[in-house]
Protein backbone atom coordinates (compact mmCIF):
# COMPACT_ATOMS: atom_id res chain seq x y z
CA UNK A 1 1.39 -16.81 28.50
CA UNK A 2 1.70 -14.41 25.79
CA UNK A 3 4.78 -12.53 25.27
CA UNK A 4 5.10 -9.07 25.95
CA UNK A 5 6.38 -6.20 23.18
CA UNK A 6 8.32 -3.80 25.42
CA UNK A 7 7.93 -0.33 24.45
CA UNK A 8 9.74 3.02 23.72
CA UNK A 9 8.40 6.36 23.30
CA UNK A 10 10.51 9.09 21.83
CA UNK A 11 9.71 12.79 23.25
CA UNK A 12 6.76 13.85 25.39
CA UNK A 13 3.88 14.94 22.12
CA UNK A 14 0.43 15.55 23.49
CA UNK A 15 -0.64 12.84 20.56
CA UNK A 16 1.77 10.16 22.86
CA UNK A 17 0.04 11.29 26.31
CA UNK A 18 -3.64 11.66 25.19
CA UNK A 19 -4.05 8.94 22.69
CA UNK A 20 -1.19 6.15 22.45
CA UNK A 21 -0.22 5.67 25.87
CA UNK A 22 -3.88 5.36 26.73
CA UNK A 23 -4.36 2.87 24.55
CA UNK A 24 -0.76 0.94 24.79
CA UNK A 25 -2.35 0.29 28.31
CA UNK A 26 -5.05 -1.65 27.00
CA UNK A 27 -2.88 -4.07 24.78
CA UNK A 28 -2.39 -7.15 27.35
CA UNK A 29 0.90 -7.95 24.66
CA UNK A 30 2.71 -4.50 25.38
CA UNK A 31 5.09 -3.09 28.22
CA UNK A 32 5.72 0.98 28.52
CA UNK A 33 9.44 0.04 28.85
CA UNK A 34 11.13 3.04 28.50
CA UNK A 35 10.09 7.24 27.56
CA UNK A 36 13.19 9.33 26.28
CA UNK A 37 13.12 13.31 26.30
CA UNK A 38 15.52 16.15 26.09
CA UNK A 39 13.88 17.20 29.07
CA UNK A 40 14.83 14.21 32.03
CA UNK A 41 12.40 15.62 34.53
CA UNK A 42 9.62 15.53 32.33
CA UNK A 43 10.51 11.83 31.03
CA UNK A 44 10.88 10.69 34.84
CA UNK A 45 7.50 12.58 35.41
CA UNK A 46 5.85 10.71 32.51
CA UNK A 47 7.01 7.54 33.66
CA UNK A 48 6.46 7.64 37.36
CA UNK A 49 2.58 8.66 35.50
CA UNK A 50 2.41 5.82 33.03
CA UNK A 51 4.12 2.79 34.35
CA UNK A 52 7.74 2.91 32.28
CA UNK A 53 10.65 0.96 33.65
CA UNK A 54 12.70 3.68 32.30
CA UNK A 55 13.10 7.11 31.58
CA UNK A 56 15.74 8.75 29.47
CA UNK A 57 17.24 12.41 28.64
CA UNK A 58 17.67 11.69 25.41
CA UNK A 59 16.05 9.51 22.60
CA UNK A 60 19.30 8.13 21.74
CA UNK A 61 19.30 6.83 25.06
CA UNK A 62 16.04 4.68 24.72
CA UNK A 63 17.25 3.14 21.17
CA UNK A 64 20.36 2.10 23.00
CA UNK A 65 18.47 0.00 25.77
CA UNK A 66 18.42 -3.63 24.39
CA UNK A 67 15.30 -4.16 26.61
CA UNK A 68 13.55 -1.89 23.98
CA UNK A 69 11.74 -3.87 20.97
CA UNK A 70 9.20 -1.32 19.70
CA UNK A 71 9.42 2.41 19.62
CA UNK A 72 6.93 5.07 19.06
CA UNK A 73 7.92 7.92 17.48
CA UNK A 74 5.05 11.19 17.99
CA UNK A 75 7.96 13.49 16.82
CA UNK A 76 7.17 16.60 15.02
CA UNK A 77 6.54 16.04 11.08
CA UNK A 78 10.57 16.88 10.13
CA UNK A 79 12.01 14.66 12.60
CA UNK A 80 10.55 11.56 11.90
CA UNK A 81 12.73 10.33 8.85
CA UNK A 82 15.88 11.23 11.65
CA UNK A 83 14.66 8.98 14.00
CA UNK A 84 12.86 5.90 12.26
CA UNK A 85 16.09 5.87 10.43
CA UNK A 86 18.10 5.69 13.69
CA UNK A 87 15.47 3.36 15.49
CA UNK A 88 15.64 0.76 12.55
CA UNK A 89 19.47 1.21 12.74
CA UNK A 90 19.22 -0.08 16.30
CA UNK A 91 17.25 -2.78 15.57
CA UNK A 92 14.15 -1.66 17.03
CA UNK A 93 10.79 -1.85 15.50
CA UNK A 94 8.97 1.31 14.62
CA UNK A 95 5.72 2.63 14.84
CA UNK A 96 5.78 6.20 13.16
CA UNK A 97 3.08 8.85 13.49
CA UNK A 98 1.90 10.29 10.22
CA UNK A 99 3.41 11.73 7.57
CA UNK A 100 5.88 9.61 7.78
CA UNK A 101 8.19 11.73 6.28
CA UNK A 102 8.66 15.28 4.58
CA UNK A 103 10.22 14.25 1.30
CA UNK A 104 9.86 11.52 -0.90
CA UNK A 105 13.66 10.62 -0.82
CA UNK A 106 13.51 10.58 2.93
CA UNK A 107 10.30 8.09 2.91
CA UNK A 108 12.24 5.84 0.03
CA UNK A 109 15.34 5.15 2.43
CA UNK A 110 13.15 4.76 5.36
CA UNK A 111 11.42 2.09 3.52
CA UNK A 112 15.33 1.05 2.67
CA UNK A 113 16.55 1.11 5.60
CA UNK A 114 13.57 -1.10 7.78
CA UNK A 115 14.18 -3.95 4.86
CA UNK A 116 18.23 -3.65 5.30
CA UNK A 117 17.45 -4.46 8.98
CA UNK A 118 14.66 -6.70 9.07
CA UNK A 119 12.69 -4.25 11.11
CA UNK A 120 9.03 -3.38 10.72
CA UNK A 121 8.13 -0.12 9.93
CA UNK A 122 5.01 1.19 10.24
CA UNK A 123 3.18 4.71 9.29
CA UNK A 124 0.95 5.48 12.10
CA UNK A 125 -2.76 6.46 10.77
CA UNK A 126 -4.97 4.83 13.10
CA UNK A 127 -8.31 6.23 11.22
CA UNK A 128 -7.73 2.86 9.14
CA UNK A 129 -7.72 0.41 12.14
CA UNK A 130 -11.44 1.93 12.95
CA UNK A 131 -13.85 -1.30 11.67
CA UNK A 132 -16.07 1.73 9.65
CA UNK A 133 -13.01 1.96 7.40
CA UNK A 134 -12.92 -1.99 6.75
CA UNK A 135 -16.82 -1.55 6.63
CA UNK A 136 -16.47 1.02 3.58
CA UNK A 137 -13.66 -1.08 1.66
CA UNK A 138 -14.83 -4.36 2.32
CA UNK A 139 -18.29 -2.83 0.54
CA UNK A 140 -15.92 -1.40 -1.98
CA UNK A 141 -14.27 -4.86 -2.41
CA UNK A 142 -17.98 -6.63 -3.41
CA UNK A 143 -18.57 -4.34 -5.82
CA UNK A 144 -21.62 -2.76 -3.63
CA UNK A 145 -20.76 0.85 -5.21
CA UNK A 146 -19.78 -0.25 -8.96
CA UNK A 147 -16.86 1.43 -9.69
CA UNK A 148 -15.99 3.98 -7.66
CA UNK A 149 -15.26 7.57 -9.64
CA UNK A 150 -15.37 9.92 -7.25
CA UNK A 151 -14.08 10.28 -3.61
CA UNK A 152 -14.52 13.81 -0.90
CA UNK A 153 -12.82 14.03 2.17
CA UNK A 154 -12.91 17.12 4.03
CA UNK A 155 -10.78 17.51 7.78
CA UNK A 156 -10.97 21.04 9.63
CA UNK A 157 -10.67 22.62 13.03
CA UNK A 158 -9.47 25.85 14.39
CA UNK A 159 -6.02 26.55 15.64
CA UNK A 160 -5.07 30.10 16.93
CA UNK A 161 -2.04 28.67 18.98
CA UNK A 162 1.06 30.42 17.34
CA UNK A 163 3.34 28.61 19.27
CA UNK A 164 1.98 25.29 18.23
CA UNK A 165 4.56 23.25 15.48
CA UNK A 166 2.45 22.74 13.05
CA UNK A 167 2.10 26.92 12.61
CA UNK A 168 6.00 27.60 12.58
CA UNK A 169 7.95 27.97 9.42
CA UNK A 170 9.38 24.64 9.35
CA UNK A 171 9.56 21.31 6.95
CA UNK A 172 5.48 19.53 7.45
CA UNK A 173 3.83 22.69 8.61
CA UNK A 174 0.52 23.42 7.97
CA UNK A 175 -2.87 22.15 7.84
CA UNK A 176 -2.31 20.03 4.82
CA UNK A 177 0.54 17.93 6.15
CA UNK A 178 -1.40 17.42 9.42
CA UNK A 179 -5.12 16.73 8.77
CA UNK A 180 -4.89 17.18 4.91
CA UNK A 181 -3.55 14.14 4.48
CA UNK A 182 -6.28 12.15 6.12
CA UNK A 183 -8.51 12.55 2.74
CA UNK A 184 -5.45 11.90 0.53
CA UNK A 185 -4.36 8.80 2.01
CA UNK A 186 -7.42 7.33 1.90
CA UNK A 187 -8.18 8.47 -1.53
CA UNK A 188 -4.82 7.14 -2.84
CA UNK A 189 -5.43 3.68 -0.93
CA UNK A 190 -9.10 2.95 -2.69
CA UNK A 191 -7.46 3.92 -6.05
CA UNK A 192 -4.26 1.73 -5.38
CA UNK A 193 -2.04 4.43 -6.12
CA UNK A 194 -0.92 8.61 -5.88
CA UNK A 195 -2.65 10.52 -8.82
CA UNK A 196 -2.13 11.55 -11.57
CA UNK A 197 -1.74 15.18 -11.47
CA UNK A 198 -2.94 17.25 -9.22
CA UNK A 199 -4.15 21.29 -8.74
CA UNK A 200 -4.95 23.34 -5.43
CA UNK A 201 -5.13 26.19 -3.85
CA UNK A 202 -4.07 27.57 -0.30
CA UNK A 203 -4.41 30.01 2.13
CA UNK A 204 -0.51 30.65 3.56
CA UNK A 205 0.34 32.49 6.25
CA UNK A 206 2.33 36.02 5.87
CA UNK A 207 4.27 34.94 3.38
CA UNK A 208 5.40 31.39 4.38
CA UNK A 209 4.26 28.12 3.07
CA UNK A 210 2.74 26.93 6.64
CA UNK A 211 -0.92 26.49 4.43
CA UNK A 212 -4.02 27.50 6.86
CA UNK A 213 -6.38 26.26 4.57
CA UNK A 214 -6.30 24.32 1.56
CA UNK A 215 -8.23 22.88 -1.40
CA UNK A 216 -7.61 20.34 -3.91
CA UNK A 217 -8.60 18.01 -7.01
CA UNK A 218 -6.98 15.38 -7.49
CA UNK A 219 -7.00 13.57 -10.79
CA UNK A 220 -5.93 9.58 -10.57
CA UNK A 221 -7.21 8.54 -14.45
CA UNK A 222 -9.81 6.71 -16.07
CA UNK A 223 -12.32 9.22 -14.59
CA UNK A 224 -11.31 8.72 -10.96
CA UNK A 225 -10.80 12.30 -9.25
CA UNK A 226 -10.67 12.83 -5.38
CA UNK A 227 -11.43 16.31 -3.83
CA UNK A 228 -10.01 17.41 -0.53
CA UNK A 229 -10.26 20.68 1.71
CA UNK A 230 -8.56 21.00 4.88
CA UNK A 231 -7.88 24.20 7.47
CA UNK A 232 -6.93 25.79 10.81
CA UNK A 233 -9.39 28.28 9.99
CA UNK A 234 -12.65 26.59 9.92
CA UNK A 235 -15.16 24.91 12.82
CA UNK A 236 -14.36 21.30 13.51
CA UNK A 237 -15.39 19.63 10.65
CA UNK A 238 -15.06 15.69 9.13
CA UNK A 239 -16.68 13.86 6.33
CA UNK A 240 -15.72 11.09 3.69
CA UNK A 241 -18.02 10.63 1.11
CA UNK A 242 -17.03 7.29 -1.57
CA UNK A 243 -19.45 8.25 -4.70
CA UNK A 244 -19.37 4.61 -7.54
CA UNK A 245 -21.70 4.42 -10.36
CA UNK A 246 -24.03 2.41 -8.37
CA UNK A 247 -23.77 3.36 -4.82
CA UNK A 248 -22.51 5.99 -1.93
CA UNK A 249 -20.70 5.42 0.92
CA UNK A 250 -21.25 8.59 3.39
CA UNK A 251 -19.39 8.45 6.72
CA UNK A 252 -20.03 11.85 8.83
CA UNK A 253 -16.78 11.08 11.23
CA UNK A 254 -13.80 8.93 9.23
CA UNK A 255 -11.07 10.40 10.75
CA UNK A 256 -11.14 10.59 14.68
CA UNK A 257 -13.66 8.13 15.34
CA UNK A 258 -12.51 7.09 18.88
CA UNK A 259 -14.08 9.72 20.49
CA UNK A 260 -17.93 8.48 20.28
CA UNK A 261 -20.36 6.18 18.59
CA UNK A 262 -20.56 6.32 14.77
CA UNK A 263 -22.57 5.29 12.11
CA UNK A 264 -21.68 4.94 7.85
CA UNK A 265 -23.86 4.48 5.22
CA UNK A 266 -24.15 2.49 1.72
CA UNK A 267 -27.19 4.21 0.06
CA UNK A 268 -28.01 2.99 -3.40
CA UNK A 269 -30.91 5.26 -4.88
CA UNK A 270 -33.91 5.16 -2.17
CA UNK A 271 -32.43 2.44 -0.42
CA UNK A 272 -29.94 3.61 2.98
CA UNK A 273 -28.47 0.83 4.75
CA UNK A 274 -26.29 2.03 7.72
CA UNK A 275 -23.41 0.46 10.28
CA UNK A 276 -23.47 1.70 13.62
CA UNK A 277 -20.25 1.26 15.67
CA UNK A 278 -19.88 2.23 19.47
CA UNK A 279 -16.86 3.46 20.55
CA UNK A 280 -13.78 2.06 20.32
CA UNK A 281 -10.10 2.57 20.12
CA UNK A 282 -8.24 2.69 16.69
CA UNK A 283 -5.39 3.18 18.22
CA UNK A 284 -5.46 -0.15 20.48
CA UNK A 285 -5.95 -1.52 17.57
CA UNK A 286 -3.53 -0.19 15.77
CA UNK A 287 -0.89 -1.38 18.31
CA UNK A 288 -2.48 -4.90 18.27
CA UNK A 289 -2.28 -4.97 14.39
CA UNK A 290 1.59 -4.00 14.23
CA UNK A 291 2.16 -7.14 17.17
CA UNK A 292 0.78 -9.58 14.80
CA UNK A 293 2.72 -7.83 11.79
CA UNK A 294 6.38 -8.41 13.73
CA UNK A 295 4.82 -12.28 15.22
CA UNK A 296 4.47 -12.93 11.16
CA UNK A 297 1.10 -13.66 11.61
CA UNK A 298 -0.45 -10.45 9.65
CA UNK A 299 0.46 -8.46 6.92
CA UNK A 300 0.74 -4.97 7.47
CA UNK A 301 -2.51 -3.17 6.41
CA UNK A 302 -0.21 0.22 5.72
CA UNK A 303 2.29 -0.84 3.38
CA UNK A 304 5.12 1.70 3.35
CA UNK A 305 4.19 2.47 -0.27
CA UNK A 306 1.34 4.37 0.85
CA UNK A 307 3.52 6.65 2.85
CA UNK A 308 5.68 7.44 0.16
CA UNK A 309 3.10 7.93 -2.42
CA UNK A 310 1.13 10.04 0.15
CA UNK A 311 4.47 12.27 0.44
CA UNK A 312 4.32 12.59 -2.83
CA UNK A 313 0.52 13.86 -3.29
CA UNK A 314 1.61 16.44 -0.79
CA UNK A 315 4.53 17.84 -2.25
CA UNK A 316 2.27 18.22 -5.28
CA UNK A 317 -0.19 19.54 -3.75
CA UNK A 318 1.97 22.71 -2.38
CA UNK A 319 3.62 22.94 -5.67
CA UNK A 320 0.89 23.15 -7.61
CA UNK A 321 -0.62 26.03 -5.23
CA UNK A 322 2.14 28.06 -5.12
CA UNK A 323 2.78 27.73 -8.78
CA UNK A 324 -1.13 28.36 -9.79
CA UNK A 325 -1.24 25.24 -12.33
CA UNK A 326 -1.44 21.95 -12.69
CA UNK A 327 1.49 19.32 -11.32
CA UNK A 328 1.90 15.76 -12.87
CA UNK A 329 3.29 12.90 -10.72
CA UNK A 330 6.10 10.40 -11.37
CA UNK A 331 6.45 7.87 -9.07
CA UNK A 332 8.86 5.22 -9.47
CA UNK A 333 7.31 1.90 -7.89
């Protein structure tokens, strides 16, 4: 018989109820052990709903259960350094939603802090777990495209809620930091590292630097350059498009692709050859993936380097739009 990873979810996020939890079901290895929230009644509602052995008033309460061996943390963008840092403290394993953090120092002793304990740490962007996105690098990987010079990743859809996070003044705000960094993550993982430099421009509301929209080039050297565009302004909108000197890789719907049947395509000149996928869960997936990462039998496929570097881009990316020029990147690997 298999073992069973038991499970703890830190705060009631919509992401936790309409997508994870879902799909935690699914995983014959996992257990919803416990769900923590400053709110008891709605962590004793949640479990009576989902199955949990446990429910908690606070998340501190959850890291403190030694039944606990895996926590999710769907935590708004500024908490999640806090409480991976916390988690990993307690010995727990941690699954992270993206951006893993809001400053590059804060991602660095994350990363510090899960090899101090022996913990795995893991950035949560299930878009990569979809088998389109192995499809598209595995192609990359043969050399089907050449070499690849160009990559454009767009991610849109309209928020008017004003009482949502991710429209409030504080630390990972805005559309960049939430669908933004799709495109970026995916163009810093085909080029193997952050860029360059960077320029963009965004649309900020009243004043603040919560972006609504935003736009960028990104320049990674030797003639490699993504291009992004993100926004809470604009209709729902994905694409990824992976442009080599011998070959394009076009897939309409990169990003949430558990939602229906999709196709990609490697077109070189006349030629289209395309991939259709039905639907399927990245985020079962996902959970699967990170099992086999603590068993030792898998490396993880988001090394924590790509959440740092990612970060990074980001922080450039605002800096460079609110100062109207053009931002170079150190990174120290």
């Amino acid at each position: 018989m298999q073992k069973k990873f038991k499970w703890g979810i830190l705060g009631c996020a919509g992401i936790a109820e309409s997508q994870f939890l879902p799909a935690l079901q699914d995983v014959e290895q996992a257990e919803l052990w416990a769900i923590g929230s400053s709110d008891l009644s709605k962590a004793q509602a949640w479990a009576t709903s989902w199955g949990a052995q446990r429910a908690y008033g606070s998340y501190i309460d959850v890291l403190d259960d030694p039944e606990v061996e895996a926590v999710y943390i769907p935590l708004p963008n500024h908490l999640h350094a806090e409480w991976t840092i916390k988690a990993l403290q307690a010995k727990k394993h941690v699954l992270c939603e993206k951006p893993m953090a809001v400053t590059v120092e804060q991602a660095e002793k994350m990363l510090q802090v899960a090899q101090e304990e022996q913990r795995l740490f893991m950035e949560g962007f299930m878009y990569r777990f979809h088998p389109q996105i192995s499809q598209a690098l595995s192609w990359i990987e043969e050399g089907q495209l050449g070499e690849v010079s160009l990559i454009r990743g767009s991610f849109s859809f309209l928020m008017d809620d004003w009482e949502n996070i991710r429209l409030q003044e504080v630390p990972g705000a805005g559309s960049l930091w939430d669908v933004g960094c799709y495109p970026i993550h995916f163009m810093n993982l085909v080029f193997g590292g952050p860029p360059r430099s960077v320029l963009a421009k965004g649309n900020f509301h009243e004043g603040t630097m919560v972006d609504l929209s935003m736009a960028g080039l990104l320049d990674y050297g030797q003639g490699r350059q993504g291009l992004f565009d993100c926004s809470f302004e604009r209709d729902r909108r994905s694409s990824l498009e992976i442009v080599g000197t011998e070959a394009t890789i076009t897939i309409p719907v990169p990003w949430r692709a558990d939602r229906q049947e999709v196709a990609l395509s490697l077109n070189k000149g006349n030629l289209r050859h395309e991939v259709t996928y039905p639907i399927n869960n990245p985020y079962q997936r996902e959970i699967e993936h990170f099992h086999a990462c603590i068993e030792g039998v898998a490396q993880p496929l988001l090394p924590g380097f790509l959440g740092r570097d990612l970060v990074a881009t980001i922080k450039a990316c605002y800096l460079a739009a609110s100062q109207g020029t053009e931002i170079q990147l150190t990174i120290n690997n």
